[in-house]
N, C-alpha and C. Protein backbone atom coordinates (compact mmCIF):
# COMPACT_ATOMS: atom_id res chain seq x y z
N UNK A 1 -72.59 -16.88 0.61
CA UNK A 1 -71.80 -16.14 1.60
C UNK A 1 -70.79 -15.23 0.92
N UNK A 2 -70.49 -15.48 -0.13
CA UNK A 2 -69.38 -15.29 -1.01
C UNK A 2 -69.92 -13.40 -1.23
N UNK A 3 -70.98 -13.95 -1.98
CA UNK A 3 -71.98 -12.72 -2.58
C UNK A 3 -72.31 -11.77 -1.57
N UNK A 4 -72.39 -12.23 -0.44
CA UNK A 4 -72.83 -11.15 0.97
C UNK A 4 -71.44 -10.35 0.82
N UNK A 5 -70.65 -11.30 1.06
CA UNK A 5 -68.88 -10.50 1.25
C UNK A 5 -68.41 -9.48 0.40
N UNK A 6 -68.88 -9.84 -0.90
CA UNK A 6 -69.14 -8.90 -1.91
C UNK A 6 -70.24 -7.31 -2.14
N UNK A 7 -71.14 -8.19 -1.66
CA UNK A 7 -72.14 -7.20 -1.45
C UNK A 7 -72.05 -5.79 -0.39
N UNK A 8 -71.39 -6.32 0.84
CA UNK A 8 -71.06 -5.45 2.13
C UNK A 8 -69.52 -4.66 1.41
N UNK A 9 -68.97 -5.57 0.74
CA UNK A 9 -67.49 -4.88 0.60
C UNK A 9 -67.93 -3.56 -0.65
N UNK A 10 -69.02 -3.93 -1.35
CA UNK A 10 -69.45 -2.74 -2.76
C UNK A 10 -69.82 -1.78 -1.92
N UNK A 11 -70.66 -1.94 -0.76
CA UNK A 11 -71.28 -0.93 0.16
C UNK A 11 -70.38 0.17 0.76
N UNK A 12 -69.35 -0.58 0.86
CA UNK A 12 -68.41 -0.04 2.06
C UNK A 12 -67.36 1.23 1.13
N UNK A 13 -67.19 0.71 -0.01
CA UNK A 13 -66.36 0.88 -1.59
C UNK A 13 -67.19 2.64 -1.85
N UNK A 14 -68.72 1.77 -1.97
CA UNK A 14 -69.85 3.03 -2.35
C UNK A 14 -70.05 4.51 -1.47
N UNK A 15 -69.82 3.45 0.06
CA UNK A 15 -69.86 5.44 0.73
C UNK A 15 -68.62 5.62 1.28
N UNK A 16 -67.71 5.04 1.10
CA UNK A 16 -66.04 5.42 1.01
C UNK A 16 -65.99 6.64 -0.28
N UNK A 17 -66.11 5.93 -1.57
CA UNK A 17 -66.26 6.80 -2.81
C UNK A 17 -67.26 7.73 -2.44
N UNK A 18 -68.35 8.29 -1.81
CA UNK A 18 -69.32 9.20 -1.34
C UNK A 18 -68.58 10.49 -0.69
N UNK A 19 -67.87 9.82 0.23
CA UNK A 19 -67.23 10.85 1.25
C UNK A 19 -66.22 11.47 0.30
N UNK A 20 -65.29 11.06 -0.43
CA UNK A 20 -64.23 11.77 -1.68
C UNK A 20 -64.74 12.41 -2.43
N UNK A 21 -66.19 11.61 -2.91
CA UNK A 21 -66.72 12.91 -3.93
C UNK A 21 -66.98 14.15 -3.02
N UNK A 22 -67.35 13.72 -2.27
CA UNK A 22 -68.59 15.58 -1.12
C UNK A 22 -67.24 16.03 -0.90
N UNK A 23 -66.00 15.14 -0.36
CA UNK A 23 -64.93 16.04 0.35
C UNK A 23 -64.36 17.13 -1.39
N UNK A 24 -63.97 16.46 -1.98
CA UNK A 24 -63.64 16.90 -3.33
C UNK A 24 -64.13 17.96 -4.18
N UNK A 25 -65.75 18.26 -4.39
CA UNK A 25 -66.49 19.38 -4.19
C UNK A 25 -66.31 19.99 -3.59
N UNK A 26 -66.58 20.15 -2.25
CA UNK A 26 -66.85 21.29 -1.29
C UNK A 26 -65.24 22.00 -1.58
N UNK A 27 -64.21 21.17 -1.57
CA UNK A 27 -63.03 21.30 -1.77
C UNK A 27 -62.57 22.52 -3.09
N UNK A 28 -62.95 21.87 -3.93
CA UNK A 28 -63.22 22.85 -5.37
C UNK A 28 -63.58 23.99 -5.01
N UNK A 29 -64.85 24.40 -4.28
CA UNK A 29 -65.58 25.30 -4.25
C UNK A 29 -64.93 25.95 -2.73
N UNK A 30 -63.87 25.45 -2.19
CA UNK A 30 -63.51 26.21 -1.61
C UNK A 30 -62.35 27.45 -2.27
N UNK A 31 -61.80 26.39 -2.95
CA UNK A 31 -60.81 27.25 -3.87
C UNK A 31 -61.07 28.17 -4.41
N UNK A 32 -62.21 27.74 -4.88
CA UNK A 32 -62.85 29.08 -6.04
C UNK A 32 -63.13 30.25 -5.46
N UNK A 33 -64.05 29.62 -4.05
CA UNK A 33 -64.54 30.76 -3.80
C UNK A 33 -64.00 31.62 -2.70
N UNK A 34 -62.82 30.94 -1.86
CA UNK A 34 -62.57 31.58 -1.06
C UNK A 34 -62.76 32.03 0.17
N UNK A 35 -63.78 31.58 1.13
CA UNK A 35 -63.80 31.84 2.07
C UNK A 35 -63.32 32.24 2.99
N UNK A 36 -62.37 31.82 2.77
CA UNK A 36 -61.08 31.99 3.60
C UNK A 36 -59.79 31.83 2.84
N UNK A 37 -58.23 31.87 3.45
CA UNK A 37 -57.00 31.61 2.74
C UNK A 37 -56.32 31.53 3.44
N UNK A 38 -55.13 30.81 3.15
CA UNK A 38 -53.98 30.43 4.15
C UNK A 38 -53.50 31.45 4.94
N UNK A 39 -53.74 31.17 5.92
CA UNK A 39 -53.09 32.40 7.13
C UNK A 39 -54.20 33.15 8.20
N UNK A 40 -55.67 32.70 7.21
CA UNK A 40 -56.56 33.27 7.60
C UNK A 40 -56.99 32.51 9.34
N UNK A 41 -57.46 33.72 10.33
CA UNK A 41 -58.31 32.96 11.78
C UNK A 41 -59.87 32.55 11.78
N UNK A 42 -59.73 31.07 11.70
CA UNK A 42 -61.36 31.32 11.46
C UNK A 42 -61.79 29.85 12.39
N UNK A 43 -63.50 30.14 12.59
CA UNK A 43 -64.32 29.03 13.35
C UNK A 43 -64.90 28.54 12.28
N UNK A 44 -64.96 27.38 12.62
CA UNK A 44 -66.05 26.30 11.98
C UNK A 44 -67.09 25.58 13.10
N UNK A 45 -67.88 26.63 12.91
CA UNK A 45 -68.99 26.43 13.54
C UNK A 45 -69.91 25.35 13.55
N UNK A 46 -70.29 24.45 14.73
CA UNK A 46 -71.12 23.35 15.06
C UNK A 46 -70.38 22.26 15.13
N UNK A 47 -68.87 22.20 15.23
CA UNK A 47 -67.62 21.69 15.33
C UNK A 47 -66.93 21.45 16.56
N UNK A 48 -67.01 23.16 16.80
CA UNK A 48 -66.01 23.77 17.83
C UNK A 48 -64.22 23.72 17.45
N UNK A 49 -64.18 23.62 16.79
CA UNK A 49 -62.54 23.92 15.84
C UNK A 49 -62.38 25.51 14.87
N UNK A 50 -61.45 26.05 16.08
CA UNK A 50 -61.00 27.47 15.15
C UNK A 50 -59.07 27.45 15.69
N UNK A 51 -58.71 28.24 15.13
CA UNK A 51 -57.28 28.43 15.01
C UNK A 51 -56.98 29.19 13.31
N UNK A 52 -55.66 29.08 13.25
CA UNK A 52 -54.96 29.39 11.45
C UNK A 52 -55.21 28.67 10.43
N UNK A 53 -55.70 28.93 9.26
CA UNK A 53 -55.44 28.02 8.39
C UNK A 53 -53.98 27.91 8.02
N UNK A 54 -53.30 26.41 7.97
CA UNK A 54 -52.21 26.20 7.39
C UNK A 54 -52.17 25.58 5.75
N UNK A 55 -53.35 24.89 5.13
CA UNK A 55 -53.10 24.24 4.27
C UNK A 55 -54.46 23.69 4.08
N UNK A 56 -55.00 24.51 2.29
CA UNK A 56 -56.22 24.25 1.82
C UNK A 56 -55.85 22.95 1.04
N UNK A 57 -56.41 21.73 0.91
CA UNK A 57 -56.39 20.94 -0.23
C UNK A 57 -57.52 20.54 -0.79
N UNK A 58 -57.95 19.73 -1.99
CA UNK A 58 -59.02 19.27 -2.17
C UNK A 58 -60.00 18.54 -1.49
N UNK A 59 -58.88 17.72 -0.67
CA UNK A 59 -60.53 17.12 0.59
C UNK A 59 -60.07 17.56 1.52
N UNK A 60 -58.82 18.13 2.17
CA UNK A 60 -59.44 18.43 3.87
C UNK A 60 -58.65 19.99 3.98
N UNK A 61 -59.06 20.49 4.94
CA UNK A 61 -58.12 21.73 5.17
C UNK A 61 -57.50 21.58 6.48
N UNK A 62 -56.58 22.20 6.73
CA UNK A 62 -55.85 22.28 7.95
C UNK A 62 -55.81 22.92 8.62
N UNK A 63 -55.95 22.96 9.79
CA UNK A 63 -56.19 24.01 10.77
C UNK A 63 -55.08 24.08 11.56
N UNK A 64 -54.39 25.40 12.37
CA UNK A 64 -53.17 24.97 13.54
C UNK A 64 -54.22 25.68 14.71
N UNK A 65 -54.07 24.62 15.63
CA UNK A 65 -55.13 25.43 16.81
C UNK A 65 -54.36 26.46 17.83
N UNK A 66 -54.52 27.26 18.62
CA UNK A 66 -53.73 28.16 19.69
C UNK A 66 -52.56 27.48 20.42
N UNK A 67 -53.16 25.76 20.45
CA UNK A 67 -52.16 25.31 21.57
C UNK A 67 -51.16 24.85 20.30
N UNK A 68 -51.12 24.98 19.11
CA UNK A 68 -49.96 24.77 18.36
C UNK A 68 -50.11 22.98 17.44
N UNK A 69 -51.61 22.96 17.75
CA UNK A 69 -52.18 21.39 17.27
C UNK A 69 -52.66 22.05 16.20
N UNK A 70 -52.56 20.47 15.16
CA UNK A 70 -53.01 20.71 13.47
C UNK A 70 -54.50 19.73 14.00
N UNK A 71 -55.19 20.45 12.96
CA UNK A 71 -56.81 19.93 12.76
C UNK A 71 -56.71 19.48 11.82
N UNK A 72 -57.08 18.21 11.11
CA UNK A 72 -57.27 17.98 9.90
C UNK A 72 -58.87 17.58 9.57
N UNK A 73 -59.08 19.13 8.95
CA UNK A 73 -60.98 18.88 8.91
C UNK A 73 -61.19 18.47 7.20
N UNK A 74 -62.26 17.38 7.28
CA UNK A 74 -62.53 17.34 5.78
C UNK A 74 -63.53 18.73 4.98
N UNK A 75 -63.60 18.52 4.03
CA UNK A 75 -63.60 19.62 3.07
C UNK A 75 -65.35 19.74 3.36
N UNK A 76 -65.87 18.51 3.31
CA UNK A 76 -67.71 18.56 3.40
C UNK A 76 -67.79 19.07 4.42
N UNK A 77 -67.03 18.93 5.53
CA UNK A 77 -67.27 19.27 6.86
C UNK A 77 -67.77 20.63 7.22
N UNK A 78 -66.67 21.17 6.21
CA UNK A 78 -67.07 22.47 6.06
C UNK A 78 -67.82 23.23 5.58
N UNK A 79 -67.95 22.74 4.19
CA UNK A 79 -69.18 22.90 3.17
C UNK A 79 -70.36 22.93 4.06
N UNK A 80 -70.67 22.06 5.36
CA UNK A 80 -71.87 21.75 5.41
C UNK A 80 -72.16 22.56 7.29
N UNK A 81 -71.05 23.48 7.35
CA UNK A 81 -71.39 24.24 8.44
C UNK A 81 -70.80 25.72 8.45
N UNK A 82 -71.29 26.57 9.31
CA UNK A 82 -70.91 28.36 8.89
C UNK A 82 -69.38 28.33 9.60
N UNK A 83 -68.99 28.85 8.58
CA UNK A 83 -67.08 29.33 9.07
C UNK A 83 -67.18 30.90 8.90
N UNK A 84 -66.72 31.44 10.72
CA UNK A 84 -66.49 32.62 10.90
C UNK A 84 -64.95 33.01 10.94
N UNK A 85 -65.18 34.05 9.46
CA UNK A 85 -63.68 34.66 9.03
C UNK A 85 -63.33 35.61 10.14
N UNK A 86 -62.30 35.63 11.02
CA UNK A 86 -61.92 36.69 11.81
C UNK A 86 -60.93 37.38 11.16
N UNK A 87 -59.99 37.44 9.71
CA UNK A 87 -59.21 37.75 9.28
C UNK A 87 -59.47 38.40 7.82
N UNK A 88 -60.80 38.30 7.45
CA UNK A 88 -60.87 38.97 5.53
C UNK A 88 -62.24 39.40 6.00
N UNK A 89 -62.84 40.34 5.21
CA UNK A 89 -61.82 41.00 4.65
C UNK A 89 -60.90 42.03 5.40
N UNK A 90 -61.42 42.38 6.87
CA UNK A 90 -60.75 43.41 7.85
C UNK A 90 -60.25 42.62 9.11
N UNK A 91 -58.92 42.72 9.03
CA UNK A 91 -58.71 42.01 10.38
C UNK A 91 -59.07 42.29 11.68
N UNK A 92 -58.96 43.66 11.67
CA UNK A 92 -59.54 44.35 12.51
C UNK A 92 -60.36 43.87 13.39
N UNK A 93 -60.60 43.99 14.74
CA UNK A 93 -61.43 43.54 15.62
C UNK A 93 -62.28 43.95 16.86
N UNK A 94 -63.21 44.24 17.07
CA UNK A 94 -64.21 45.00 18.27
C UNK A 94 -64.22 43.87 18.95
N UNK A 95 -63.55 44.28 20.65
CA UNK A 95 -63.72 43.43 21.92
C UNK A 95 -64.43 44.01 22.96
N UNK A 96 -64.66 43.16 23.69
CA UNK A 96 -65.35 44.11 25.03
C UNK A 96 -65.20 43.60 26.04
N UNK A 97 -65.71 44.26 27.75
CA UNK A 97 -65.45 43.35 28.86
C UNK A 97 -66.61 44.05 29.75
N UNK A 98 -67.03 43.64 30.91
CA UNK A 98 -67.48 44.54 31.38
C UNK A 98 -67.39 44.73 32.90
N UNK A 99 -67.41 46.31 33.46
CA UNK A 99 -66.66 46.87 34.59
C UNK A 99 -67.76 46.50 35.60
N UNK A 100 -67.70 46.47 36.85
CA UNK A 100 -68.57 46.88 37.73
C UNK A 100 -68.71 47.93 38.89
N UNK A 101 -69.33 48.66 38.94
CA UNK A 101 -68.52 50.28 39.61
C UNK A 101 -69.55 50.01 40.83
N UNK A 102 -69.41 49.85 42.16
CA UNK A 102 -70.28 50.54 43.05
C UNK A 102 -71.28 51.22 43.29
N UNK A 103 -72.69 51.44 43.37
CA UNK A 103 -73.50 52.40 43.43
C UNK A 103 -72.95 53.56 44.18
N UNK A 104 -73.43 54.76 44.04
CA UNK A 104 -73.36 56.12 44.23
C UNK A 104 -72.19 56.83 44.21
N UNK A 105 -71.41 55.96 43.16
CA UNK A 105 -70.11 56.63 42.23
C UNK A 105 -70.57 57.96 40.85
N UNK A 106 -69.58 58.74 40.49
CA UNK A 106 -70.21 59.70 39.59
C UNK A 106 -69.87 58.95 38.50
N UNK A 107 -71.38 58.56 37.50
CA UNK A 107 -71.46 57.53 36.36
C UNK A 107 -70.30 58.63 35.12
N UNK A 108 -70.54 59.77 35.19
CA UNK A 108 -70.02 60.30 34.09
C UNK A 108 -68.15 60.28 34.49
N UNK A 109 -67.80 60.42 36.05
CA UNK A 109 -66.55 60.58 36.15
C UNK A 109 -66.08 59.21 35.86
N UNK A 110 -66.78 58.07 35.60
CA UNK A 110 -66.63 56.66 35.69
C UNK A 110 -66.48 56.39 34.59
N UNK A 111 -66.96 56.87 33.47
CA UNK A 111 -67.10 56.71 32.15
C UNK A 111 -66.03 57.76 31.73
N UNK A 112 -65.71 58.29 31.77
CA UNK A 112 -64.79 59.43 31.46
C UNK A 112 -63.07 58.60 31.85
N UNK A 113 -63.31 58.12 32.90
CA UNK A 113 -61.74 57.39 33.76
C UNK A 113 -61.22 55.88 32.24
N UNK A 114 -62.75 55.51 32.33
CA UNK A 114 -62.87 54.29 31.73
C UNK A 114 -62.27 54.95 29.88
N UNK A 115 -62.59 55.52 29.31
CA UNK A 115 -62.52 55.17 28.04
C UNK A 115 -61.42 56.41 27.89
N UNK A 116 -60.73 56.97 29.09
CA UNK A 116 -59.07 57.72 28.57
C UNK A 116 -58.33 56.37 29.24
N UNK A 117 -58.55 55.21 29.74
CA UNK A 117 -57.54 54.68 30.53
C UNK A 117 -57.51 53.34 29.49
N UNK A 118 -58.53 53.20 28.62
CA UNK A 118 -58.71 52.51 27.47
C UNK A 118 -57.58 52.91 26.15
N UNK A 119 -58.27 54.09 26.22
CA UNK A 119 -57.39 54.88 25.20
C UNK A 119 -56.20 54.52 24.89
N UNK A 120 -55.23 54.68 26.21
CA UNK A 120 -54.14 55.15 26.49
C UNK A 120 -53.26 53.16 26.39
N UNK A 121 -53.79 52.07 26.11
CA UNK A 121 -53.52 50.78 26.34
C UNK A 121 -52.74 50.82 25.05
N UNK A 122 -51.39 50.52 24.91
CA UNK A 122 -50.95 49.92 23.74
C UNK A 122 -51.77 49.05 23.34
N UNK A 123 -51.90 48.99 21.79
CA UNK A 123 -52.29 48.01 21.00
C UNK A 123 -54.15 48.65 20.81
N UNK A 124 -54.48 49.27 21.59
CA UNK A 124 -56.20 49.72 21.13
C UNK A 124 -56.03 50.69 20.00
N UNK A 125 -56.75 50.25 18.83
CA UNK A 125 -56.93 51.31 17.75
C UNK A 125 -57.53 52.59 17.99
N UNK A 126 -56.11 53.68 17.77
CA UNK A 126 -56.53 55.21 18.14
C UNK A 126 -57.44 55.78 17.36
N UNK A 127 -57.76 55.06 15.65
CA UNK A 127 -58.65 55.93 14.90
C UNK A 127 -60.14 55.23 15.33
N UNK A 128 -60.18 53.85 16.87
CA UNK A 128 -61.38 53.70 16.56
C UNK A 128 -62.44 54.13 17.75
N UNK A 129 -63.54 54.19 18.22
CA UNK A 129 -64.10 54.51 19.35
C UNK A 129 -63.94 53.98 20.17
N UNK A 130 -63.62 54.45 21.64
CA UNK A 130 -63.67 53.26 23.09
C UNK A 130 -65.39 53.65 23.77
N UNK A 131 -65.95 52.60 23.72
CA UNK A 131 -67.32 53.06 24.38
C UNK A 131 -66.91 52.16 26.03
N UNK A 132 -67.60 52.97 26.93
CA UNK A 132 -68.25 52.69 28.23
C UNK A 132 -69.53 52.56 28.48
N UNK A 133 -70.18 52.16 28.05
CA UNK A 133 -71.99 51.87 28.27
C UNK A 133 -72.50 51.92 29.04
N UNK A 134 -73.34 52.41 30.32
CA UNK A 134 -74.10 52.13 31.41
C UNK A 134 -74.74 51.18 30.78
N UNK A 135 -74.41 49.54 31.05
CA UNK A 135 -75.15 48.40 30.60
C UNK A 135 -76.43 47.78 31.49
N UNK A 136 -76.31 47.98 33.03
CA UNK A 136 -76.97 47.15 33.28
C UNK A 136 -76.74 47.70 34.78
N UNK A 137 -78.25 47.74 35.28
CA UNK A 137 -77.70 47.97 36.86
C UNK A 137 -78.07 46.33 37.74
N UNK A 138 -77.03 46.13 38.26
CA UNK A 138 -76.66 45.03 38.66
C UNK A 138 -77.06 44.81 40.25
N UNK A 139 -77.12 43.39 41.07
CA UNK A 139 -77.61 43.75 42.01
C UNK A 139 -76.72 44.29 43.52
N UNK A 140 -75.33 44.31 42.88
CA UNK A 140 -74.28 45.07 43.83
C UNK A 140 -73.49 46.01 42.91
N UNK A 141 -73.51 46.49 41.72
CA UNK A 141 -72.79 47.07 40.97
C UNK A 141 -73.48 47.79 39.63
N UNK A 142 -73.10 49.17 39.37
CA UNK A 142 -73.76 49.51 38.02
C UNK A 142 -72.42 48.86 36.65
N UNK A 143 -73.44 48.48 35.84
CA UNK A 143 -72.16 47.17 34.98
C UNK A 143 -72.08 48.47 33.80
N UNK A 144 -70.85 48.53 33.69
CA UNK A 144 -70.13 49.09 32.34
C UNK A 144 -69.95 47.91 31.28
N UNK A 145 -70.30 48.74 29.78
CA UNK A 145 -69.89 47.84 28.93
C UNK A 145 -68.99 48.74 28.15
N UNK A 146 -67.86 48.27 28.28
CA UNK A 146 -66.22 49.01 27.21
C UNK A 146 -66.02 47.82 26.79
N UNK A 147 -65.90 48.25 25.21
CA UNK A 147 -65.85 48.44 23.87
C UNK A 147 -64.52 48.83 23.49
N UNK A 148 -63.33 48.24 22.67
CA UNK A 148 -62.69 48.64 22.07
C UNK A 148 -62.03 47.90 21.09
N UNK A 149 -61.40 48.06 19.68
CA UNK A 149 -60.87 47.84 18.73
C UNK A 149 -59.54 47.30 18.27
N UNK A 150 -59.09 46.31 18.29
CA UNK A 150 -57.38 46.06 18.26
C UNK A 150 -57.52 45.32 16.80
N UNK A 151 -56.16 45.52 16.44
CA UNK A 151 -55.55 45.17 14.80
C UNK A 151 -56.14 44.09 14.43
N UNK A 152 -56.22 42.72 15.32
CA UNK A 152 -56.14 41.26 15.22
C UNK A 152 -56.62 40.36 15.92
N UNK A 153 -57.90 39.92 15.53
CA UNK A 153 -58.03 38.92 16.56
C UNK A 153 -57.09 38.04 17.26
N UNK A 154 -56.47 37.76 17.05
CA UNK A 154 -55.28 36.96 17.47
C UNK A 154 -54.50 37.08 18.99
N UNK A 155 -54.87 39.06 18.79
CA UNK A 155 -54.36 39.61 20.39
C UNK A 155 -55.30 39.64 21.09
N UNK A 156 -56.29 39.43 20.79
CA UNK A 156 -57.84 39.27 21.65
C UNK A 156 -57.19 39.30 23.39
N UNK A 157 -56.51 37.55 23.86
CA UNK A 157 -56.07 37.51 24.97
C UNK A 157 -54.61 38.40 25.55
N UNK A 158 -54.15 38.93 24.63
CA UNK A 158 -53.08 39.54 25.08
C UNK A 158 -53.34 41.10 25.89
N UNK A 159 -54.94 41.47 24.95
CA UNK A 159 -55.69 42.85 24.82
C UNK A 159 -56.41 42.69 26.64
N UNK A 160 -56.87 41.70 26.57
CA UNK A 160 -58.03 42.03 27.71
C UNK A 160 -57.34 42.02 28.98
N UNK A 161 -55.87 41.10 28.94
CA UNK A 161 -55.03 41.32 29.97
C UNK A 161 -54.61 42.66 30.00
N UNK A 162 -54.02 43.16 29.56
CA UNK A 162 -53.04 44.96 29.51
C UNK A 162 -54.72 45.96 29.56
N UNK A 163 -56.01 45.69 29.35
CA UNK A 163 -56.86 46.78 29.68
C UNK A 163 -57.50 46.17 31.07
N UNK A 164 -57.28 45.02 31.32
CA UNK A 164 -58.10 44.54 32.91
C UNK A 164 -57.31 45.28 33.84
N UNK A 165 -55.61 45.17 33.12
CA UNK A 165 -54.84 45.87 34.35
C UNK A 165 -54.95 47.07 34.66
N UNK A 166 -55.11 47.61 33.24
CA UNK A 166 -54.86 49.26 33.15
C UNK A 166 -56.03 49.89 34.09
N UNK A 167 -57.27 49.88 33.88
CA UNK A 167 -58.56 49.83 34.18
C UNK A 167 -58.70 49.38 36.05
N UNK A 168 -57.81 48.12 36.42
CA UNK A 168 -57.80 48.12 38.05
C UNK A 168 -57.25 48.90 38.17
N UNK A 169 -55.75 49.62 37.74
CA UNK A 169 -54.82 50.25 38.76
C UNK A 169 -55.88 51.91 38.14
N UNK A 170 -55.95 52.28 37.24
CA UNK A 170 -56.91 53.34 37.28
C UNK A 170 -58.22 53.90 38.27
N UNK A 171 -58.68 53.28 38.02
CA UNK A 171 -59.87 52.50 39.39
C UNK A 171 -59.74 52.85 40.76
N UNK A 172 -58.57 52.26 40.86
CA UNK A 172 -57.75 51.93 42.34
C UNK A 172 -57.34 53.42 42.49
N UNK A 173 -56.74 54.14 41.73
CA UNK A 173 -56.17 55.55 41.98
C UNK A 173 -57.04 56.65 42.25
N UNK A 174 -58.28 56.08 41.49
CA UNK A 174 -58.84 57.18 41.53
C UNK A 174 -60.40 56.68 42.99
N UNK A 175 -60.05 55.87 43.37
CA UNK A 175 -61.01 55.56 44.62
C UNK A 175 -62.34 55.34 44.61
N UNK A 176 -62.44 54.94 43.30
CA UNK A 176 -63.48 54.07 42.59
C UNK A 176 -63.69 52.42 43.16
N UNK A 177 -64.63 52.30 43.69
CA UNK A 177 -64.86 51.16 44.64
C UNK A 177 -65.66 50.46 43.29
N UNK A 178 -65.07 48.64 43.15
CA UNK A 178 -65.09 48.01 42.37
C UNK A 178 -65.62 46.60 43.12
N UNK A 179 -67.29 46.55 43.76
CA UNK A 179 -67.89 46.02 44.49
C UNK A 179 -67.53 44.20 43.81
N UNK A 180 -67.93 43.24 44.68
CA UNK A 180 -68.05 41.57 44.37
C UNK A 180 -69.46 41.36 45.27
N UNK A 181 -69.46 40.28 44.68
CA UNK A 181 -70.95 39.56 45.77
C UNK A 181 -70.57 38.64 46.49
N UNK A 182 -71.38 38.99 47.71
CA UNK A 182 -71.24 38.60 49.18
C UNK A 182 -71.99 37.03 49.31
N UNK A 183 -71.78 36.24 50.07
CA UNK A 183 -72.95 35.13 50.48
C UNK A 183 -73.08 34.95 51.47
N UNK A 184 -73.76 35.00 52.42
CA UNK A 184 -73.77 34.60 53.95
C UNK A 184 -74.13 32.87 54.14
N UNK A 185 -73.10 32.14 54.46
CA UNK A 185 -73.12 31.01 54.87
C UNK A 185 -73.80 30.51 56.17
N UNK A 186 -74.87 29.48 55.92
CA UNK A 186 -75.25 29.11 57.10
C UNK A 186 -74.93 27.76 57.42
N UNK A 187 -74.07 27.19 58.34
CA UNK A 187 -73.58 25.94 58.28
C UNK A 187 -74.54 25.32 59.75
N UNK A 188 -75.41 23.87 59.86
CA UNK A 188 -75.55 23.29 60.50
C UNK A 188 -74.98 22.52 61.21
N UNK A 189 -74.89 22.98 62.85
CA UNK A 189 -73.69 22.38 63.15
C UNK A 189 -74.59 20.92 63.87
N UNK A 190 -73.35 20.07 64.57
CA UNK A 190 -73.65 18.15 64.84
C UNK A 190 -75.06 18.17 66.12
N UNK A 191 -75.25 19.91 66.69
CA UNK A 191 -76.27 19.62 67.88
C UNK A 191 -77.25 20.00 67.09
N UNK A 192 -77.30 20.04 66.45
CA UNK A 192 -78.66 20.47 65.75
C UNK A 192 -78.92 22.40 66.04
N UNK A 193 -78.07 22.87 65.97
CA UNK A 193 -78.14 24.55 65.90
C UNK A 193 -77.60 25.25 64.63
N UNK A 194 -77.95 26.49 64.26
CA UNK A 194 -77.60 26.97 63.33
C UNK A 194 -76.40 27.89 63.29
N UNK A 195 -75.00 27.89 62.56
CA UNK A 195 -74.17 28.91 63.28
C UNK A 195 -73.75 29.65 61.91
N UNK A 196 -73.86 31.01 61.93
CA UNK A 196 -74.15 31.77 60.50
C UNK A 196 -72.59 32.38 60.42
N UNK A 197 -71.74 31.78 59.36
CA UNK A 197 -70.41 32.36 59.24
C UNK A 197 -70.54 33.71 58.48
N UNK A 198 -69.18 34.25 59.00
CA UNK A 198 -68.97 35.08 58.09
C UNK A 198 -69.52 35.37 56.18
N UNK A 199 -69.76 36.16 55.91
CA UNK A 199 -69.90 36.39 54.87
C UNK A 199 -68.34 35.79 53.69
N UNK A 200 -68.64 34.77 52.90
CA UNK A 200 -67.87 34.51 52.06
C UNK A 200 -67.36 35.53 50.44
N UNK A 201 -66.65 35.65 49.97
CA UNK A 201 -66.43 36.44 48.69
C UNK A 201 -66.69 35.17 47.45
N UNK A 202 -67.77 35.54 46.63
CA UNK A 202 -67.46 34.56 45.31
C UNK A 202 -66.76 34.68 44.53
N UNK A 203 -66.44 33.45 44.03
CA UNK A 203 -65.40 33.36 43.47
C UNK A 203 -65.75 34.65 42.02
């Protein structure tokens, strides 16, 4: 029994010491190579953990997430899945959203409204392109896809708020009808008849 106790405790010793070596490597080879660096925004993909790096060490790195929480990921962890750099070598960042305009609106006056009212958003990069795309004709709306460029991923959510707004009250001024989908509810009522409500708005 003695020898079992021994035996399970070498086991336990053996892939304890396993996990330090892989964390310890990958660790090394993060240093070296860089993937990333303190300060950098990045995902670790097949995880679901992205935020700042705060602190590379030999076995784990640290992550601070948006809500202001530390990750403490080990070093293999990483080694052994794709980490997307949002910060090296260009911080720089292409976002997008997309509009929905009404049928038998003028596509070019629509596209024209869309990427000066883009333009004009603090924080969108002036040296970079704003595209409006005729993406997709939709089954109540022709779908725009705008395209535009800000410093940092980081403002990602700060960006899509100040162009959602800019873009409604633009819209709105210029009498550009900005369609939703309809559902017609049919509710069965207790006599056994059918009574067809109003048309609902989805959410």
């Amino acid at each position: 029994a003695f020898a079992a106790v021994l035996g399970i405790g070498g086991l336990a010793l053996s892939l304890a010491a396993k996990d330090v070596i892989a964390d310890t490597i990958d660790g090394f080879i993060i240093l070296v190579d860089q993937p990333f660096r303190i300060g950098d925004r990045i995902e670790i993909q097949g995880v679901g953990t992205w935020g700042d790096v705060t602190d590379i060490g030999l076995r784990t790195t640290r992550i601070r997430t948006r809500d202001n929480r530390v990750v403490i990921v080990p070093n293999s962890v990483i080694g052994s899945n794709q980490v997307i750099n949002y910060s090296y070598p260009d911080p720089r960042y292409r976002i997008e959203t997309h509009v929905g305009i009404g049928y038998g609106q003028d596509i070019e006056k629509v596209r024209r409204i869309i990427i000066e009212t883009v333009r004009q958003v603090e924080g969108v990069l002036p040296d970079k392109p704003v595209d409006a795309l005729y993406n997709e004709m939709g089954d109540s709306a022709m779908i725009f896809r705008v395209r535009w460029w800000i410093e940092s991923y980081s403002d990602t959510r700060r960006m899509f708020d100040r162009v959602h707004t800019a873009l409604q009250k633009a819209l709105d001024e210029a009498g550009i009808e900005m369609p939703y989908p309809t559902q017609n509810v049919n509710v069965q009522m207790a006599h056994g008849t059918d009574d067809q409500a109003t048309p609902r708005m989805e959410p």
